[in-house]
Protein backbone atom coordinates (compact mmCIF):
# COMPACT_ATOMS: atom_id res chain seq x y z
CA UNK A 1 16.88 -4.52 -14.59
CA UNK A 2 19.55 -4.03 -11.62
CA UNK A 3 20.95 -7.07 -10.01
CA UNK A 4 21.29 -6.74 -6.35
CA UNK A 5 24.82 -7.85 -5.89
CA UNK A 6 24.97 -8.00 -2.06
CA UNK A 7 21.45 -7.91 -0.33
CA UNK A 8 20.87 -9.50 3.63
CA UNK A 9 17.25 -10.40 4.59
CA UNK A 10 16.47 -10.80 8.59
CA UNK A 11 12.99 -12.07 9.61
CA UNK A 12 11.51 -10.33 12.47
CA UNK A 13 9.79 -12.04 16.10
CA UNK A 14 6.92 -10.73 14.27
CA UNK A 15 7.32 -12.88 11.17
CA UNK A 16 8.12 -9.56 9.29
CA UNK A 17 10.89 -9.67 6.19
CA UNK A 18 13.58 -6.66 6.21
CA UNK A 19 15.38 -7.03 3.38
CA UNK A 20 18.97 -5.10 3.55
CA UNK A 21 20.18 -3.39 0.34
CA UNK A 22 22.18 -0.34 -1.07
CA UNK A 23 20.75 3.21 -1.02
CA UNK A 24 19.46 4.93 -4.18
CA UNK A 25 19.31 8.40 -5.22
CA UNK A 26 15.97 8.49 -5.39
CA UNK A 27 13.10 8.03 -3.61
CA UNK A 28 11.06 4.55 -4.19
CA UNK A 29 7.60 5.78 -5.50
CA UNK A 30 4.87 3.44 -5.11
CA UNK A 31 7.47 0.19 -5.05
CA UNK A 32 6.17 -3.37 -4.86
CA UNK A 33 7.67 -6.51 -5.39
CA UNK A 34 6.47 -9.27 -8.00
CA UNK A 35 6.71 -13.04 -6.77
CA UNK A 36 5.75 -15.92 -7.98
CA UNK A 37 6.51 -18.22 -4.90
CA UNK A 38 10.27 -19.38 -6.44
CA UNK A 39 14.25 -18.18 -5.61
CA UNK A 40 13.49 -14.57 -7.19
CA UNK A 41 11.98 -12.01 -6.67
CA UNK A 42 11.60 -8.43 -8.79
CA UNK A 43 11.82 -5.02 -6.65
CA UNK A 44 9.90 -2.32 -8.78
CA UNK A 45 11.32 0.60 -6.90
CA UNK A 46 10.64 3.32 -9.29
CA UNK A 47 9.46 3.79 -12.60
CA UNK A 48 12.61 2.78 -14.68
CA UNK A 49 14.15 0.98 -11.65
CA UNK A 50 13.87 -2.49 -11.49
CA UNK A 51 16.28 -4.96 -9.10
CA UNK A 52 16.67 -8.23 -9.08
CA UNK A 53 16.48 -9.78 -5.55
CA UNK A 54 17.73 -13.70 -6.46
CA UNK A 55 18.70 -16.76 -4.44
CA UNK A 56 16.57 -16.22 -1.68
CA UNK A 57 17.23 -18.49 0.96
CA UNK A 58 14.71 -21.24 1.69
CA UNK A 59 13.52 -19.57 4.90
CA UNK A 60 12.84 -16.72 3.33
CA UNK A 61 10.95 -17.60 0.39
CA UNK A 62 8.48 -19.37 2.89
CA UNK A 63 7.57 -16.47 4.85
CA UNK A 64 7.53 -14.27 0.95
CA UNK A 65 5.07 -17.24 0.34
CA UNK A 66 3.14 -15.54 2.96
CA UNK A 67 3.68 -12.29 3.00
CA UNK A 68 1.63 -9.12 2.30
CA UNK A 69 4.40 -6.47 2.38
CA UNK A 70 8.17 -6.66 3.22
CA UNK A 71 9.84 -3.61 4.61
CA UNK A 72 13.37 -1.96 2.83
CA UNK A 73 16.10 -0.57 4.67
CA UNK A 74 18.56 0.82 2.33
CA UNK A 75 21.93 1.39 3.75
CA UNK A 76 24.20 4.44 3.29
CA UNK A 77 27.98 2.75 2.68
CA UNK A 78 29.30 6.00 3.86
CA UNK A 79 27.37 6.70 6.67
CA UNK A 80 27.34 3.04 7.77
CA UNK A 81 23.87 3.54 8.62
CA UNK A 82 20.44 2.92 8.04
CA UNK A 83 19.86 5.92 4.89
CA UNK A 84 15.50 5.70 4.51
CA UNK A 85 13.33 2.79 5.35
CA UNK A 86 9.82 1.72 3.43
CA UNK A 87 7.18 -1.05 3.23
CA UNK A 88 6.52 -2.68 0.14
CA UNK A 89 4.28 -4.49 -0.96
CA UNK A 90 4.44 -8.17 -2.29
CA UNK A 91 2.33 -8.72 -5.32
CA UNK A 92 1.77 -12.55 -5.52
CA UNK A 93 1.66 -14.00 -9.18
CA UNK A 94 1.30 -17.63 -10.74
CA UNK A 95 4.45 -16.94 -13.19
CA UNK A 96 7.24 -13.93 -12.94
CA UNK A 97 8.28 -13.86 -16.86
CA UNK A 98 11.38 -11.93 -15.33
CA UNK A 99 12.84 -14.73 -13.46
CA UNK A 100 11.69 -17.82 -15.48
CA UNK A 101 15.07 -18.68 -16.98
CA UNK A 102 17.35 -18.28 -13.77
């Protein structure tokens, strides 16, 4: 699993989640993210790619409490710009073996 190191989530007027993170090389195929209503959450991007999205702020984890798909932008360093954009969606669970011990 791949910890995102330095993620930004902004909530749209509609309620919507954006979550901010790195580019990839590849493209996601079929990602969703697993979350049990705590400060984690795991990004299945890929098969074989797995990030870690932890410490979510407080405001965010109440509208992921509520949520039926976020939306990725993954951002090009180089370009300094937006590099693809996605929805995912959130796959509520009672307990996220992943992120029990953090």
């Amino acid at each position: 699993m791949e910890h995102e190191n330095d993620y930004q989530v902004i909530i749209t007027h509609e309620g919507t989640l954006v979550f901010l993170i790195k580019s990839r090389v590849h493209e996601p195929d079929k990602p969703f993210i697993l979350y049990d209503g705590g400060d984690h959450a795991t990004f299945y991007r890929r098969e074989n790619e797995t990030i870690l999205l932890d410490y979510l702020n407080e405001k965010v984890v109440s509208y992921l409490q509520n949520s039926e798909y976020v939306v990725v932008f993954e951002l090009d360093d180089d370009l300094e710009d937006v590099f693809r954009d996605y929805e995912v969606y959130v796959k509520h669970i009672k307990k996220n073996v992943f992120t029990d011990s953090l």
